[in-house]
N, C-alpha and C. Protein backbone atom coordinates (compact mmCIF):
# COMPACT_ATOMS: atom_id res chain seq x y z
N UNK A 1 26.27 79.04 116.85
CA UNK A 1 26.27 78.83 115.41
C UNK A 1 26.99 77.55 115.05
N UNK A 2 28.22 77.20 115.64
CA UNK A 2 28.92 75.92 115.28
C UNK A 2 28.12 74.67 115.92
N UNK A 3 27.46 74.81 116.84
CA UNK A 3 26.52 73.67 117.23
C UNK A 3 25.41 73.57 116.14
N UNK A 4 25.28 74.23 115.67
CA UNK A 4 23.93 74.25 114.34
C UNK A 4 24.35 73.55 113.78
N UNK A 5 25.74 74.15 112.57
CA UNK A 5 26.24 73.35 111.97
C UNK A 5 26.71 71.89 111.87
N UNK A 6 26.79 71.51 113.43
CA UNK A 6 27.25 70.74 113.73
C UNK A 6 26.16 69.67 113.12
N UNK A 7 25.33 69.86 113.93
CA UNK A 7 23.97 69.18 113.90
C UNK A 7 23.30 68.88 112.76
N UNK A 8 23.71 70.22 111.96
CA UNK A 8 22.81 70.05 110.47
C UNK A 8 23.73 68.74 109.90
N UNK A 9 25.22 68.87 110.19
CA UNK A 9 25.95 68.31 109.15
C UNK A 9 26.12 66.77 109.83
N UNK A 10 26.27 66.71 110.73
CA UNK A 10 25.60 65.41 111.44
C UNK A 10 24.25 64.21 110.71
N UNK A 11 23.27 64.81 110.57
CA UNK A 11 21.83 65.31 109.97
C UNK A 11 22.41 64.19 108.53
N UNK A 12 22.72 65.58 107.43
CA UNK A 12 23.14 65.18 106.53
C UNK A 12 24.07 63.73 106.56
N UNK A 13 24.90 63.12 107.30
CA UNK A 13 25.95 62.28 107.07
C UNK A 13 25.08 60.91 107.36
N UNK A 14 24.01 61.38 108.26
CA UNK A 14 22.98 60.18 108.64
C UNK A 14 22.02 59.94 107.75
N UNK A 15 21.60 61.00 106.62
CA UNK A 15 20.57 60.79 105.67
C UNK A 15 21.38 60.09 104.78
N UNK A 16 22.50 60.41 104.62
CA UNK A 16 23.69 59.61 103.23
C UNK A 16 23.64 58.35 103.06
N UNK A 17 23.87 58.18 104.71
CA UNK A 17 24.09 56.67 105.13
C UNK A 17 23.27 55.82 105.40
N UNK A 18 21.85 56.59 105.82
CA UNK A 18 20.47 55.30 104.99
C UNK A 18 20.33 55.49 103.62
N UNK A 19 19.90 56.26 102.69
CA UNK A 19 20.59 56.00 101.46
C UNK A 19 21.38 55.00 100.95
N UNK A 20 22.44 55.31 101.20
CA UNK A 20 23.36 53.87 100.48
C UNK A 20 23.03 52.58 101.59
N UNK A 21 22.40 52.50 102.89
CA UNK A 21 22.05 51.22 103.08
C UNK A 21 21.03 50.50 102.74
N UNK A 22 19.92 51.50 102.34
CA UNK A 22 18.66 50.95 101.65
C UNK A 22 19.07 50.81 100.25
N UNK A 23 19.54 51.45 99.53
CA UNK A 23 20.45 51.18 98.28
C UNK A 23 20.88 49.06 98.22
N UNK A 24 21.83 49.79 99.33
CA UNK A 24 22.48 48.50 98.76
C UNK A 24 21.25 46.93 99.82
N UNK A 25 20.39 47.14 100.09
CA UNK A 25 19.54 46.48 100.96
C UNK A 25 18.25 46.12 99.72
N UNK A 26 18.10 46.95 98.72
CA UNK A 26 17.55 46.57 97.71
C UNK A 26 18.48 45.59 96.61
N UNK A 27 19.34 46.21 96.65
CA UNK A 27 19.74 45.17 95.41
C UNK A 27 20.14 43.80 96.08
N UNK A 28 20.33 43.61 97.43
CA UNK A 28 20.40 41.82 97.75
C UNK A 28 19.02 41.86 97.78
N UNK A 29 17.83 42.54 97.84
CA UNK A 29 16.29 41.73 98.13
C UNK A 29 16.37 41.21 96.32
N UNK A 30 16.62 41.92 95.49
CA UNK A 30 16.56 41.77 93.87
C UNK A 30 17.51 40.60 93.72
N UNK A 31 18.43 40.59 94.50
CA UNK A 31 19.15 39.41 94.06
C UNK A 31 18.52 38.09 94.41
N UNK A 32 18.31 37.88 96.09
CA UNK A 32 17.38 36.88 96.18
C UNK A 32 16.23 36.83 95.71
N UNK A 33 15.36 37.59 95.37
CA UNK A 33 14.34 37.28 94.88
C UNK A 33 14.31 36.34 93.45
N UNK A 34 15.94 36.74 92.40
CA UNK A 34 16.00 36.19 91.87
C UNK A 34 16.58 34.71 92.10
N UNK A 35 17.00 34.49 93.02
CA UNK A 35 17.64 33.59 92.91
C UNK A 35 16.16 31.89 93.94
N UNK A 36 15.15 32.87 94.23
CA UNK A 36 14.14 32.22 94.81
C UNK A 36 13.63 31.58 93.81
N UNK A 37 13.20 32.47 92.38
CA UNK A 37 12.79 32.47 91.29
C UNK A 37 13.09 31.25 90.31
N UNK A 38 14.64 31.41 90.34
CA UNK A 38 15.33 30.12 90.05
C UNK A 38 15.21 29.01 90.32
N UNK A 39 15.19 28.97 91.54
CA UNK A 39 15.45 27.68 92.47
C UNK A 39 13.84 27.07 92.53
N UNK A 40 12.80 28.21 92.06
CA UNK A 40 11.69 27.31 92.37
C UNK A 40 11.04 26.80 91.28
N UNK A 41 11.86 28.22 89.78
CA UNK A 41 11.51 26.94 88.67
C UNK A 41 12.29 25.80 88.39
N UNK A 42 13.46 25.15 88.98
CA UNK A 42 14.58 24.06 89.00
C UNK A 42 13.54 23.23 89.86
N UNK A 43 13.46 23.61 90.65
CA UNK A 43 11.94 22.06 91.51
C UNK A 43 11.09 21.85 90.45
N UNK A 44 10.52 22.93 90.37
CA UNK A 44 8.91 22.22 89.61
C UNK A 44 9.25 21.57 88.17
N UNK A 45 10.09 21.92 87.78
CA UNK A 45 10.56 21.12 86.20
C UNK A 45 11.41 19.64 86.74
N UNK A 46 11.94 19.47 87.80
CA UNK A 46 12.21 18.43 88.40
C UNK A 46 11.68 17.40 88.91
N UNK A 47 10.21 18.20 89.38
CA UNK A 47 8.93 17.27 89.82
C UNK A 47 8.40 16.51 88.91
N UNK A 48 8.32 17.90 87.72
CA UNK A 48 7.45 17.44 86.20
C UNK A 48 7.99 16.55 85.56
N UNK A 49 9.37 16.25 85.09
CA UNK A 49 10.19 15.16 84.73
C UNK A 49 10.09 13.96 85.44
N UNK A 50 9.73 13.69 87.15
CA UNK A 50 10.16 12.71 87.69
C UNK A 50 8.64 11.81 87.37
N UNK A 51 7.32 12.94 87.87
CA UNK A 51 6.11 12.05 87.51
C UNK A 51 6.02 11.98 85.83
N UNK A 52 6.05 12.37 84.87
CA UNK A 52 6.48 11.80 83.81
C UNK A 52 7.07 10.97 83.71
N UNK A 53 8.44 10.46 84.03
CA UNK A 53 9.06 9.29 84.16
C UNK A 53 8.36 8.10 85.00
N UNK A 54 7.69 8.59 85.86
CA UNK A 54 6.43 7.54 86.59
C UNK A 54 5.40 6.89 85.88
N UNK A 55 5.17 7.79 85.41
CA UNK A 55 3.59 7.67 84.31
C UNK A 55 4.46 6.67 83.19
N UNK A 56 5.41 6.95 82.05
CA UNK A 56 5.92 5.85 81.11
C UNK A 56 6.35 4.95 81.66
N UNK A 57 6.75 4.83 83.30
CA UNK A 57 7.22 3.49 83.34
C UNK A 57 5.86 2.77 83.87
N UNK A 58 4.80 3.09 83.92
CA UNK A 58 3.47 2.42 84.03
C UNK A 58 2.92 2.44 83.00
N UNK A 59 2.96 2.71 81.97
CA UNK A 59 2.97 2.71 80.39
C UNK A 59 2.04 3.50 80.20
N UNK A 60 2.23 4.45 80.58
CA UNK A 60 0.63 5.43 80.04
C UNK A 60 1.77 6.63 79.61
N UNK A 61 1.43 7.05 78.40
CA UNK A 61 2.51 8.12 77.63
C UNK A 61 1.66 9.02 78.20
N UNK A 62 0.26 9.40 78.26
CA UNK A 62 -0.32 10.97 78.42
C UNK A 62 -0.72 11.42 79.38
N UNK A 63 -0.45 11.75 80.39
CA UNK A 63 -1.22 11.84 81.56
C UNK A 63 -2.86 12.63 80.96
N UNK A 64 -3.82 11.87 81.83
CA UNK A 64 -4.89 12.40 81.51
C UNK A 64 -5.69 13.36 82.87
N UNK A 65 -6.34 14.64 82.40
CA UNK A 65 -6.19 15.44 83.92
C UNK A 65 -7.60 16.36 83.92
């Protein structure tokens, strides 16, 4: 009977503990994801500014597309 218990409660301490590691294994994927998010709208508005600044210094205000 104490080997049962043993086992069950074993069992249990190992289900806990994926739990809180997938727990906390989601909230860094949520974090980077945001922080991918960020970083890739900071490029493309960086790109967009630089060929804009290309285009007026060749004097064409509108890009045409």
């Amino acid at each position: 009977m104490k080997k049962a218990l043993r086992e069950r409660n074993i069992v249990v301490i190992l289900f806990i503990m994926v739990l809180i590691v997938f727990s906390m294994a989601q909230r860094d994927s949520k974090k980077l994801d945001e922080l991918y998010r960020n970083t890739a709208e900071s490029i493309q508005q960086k790109l967009q500014e630089q060929h804009f600044a290309r285009l007026q210094s060749r004097g064409i205000t509108s890009p045409k597309y």
